[in-house]
C-alpha atoms as a PDB file:
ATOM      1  CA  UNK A   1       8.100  26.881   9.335  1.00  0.00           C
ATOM      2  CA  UNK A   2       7.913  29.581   6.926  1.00  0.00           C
ATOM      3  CA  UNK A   3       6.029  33.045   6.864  1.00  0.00           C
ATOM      4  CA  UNK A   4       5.179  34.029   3.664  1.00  0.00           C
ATOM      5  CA  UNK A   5       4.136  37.659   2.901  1.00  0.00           C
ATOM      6  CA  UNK A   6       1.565  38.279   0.229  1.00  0.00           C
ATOM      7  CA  UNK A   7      -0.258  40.739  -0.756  1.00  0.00           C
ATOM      8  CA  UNK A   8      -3.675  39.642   0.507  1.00  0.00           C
ATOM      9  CA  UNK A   9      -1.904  38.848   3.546  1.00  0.00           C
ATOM     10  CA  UNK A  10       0.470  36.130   5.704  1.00  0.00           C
ATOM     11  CA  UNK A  11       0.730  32.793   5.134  1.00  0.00           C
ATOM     12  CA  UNK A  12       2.572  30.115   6.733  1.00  0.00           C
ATOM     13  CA  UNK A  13       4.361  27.490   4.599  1.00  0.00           C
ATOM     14  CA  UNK A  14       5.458  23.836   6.970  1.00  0.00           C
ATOM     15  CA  UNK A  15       7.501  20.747   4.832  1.00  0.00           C
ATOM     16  CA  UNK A  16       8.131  17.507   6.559  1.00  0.00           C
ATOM     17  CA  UNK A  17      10.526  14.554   5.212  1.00  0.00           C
ATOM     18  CA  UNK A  18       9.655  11.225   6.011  1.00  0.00           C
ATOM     19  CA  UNK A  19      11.315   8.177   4.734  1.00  0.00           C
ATOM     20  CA  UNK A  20      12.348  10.306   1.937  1.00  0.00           C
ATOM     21  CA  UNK A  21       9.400  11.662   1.010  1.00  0.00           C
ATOM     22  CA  UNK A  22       8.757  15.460   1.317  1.00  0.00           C
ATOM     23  CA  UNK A  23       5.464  16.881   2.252  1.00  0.00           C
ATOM     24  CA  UNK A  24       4.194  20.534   2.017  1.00  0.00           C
ATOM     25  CA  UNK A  25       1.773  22.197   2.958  1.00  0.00           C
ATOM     26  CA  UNK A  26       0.319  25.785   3.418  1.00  0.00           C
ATOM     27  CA  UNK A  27      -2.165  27.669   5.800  1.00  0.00           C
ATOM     28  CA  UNK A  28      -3.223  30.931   7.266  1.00  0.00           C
ATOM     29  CA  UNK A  29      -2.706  29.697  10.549  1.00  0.00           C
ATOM     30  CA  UNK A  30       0.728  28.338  12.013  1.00  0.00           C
ATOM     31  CA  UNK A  31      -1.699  25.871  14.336  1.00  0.00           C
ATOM     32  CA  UNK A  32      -3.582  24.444  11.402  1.00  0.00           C
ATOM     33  CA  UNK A  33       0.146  23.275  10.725  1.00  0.00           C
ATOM     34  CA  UNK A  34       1.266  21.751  13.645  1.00  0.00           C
ATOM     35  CA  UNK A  35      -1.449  19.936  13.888  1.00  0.00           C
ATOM     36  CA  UNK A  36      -0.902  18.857  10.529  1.00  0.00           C
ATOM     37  CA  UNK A  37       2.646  17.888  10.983  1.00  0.00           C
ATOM     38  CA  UNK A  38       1.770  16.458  14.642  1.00  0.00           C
ATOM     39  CA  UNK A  39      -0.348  14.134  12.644  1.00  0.00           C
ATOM     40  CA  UNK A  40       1.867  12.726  10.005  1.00  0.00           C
ATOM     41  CA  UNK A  41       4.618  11.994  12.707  1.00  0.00           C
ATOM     42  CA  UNK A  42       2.162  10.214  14.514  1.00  0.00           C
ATOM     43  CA  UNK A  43       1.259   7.694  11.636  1.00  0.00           C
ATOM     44  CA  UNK A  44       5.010   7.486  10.866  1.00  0.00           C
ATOM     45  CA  UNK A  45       6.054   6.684  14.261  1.00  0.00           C
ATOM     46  CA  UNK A  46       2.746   3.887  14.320  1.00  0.00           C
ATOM     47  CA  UNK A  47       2.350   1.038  12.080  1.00  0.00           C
ATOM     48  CA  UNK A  48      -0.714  -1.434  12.020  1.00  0.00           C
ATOM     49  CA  UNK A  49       0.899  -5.386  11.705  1.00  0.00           C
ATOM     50  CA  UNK A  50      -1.639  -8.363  11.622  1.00  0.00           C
ATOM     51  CA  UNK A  51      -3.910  -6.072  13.453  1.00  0.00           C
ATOM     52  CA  UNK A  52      -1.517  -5.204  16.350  1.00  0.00           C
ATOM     53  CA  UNK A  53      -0.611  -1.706  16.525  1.00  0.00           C
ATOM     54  CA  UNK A  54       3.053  -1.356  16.770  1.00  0.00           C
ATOM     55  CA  UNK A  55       5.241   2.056  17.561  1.00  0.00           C
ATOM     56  CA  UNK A  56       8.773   2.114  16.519  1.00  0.00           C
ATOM     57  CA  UNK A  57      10.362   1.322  19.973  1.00  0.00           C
ATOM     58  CA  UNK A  58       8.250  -1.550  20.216  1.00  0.00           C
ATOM     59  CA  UNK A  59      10.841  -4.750  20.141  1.00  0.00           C
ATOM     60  CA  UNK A  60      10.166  -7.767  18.218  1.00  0.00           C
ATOM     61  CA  UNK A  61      10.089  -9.952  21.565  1.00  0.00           C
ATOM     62  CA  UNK A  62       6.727  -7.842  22.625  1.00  0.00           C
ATOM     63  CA  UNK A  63       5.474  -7.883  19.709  1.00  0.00           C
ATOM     64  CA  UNK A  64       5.755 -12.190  18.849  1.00  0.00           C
ATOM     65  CA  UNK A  65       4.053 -12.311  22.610  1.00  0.00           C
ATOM     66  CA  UNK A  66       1.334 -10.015  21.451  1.00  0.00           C
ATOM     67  CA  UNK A  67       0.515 -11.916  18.133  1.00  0.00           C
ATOM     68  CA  UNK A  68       0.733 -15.343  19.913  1.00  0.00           C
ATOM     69  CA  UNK A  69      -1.542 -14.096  22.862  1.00  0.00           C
ATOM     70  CA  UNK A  70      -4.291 -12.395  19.956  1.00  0.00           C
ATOM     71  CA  UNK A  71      -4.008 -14.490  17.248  1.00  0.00           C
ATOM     72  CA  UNK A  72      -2.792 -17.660  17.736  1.00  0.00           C
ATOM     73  CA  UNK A  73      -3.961 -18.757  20.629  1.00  0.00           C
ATOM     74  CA  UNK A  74      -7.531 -19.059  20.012  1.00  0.00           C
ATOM     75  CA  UNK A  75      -6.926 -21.098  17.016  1.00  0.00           C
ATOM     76  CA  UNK A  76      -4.508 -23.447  17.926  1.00  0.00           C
ATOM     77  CA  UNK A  77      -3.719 -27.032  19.968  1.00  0.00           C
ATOM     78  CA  UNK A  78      -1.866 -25.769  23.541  1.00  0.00           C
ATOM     79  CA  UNK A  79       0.759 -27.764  22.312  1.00  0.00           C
ATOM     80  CA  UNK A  80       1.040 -25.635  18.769  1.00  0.00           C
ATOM     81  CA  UNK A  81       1.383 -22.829  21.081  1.00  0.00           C
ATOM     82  CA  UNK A  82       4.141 -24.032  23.043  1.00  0.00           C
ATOM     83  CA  UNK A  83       6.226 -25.288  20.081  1.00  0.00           C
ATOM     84  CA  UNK A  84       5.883 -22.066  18.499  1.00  0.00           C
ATOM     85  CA  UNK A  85       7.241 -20.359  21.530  1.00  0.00           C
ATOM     86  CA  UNK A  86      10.376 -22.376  22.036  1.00  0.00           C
ATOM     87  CA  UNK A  87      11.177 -21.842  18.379  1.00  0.00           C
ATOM     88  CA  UNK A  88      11.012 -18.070  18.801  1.00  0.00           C
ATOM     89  CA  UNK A  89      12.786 -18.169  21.985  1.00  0.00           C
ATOM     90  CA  UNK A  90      15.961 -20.682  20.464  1.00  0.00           C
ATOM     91  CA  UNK A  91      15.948 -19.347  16.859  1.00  0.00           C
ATOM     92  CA  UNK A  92      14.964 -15.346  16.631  1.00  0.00           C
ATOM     93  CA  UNK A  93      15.136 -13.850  20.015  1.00  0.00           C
END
């Protein structure tokens, strides 16, 4: 974080890469920018897939049990189900 001096007073100056892209931003108050930067870190480290929410440490083994239990299993034969889980269990996971 920077402190800028200016005439009509202080002001504080916070930039933030995040997948390459950089992000500024300035305030008179160093909280204003945490929060700010608290914020943006948040929505990088969470993503919203099919409607699940998914963090970055999330593994794609929880997540295919998630979307089978919330999406696919009130729409399809108990045999659909099944079938779908062997294939992810012998062919991705």
């Amino acid at each position: 974080m920077q402190k800028i001096k200016r005439r009509t007073g202080v002001i504080f100056r916070e930039e933030i890469v995040i997948d390459g892209v950089r992000y500024t931003r300035c305030a008179n108050r160093k909280e204003d920018l945490k929060r700010w930067k608290r914020k943006l870190l948040t929505e990088r480290d969470t993503h919203n897939v099919l409607g699940i929410v998914v963090n970055r440490q999330m593994l794609f083994s929880d997540f295919a049990q998630t979307y089978i239990e919330r999406k696919i299993r009130k729409n399809l034969a108990t045999s659909t189900i099944t079938n779908y889980r062997l294939y992810l269990k012998n062919h991705l996971l």
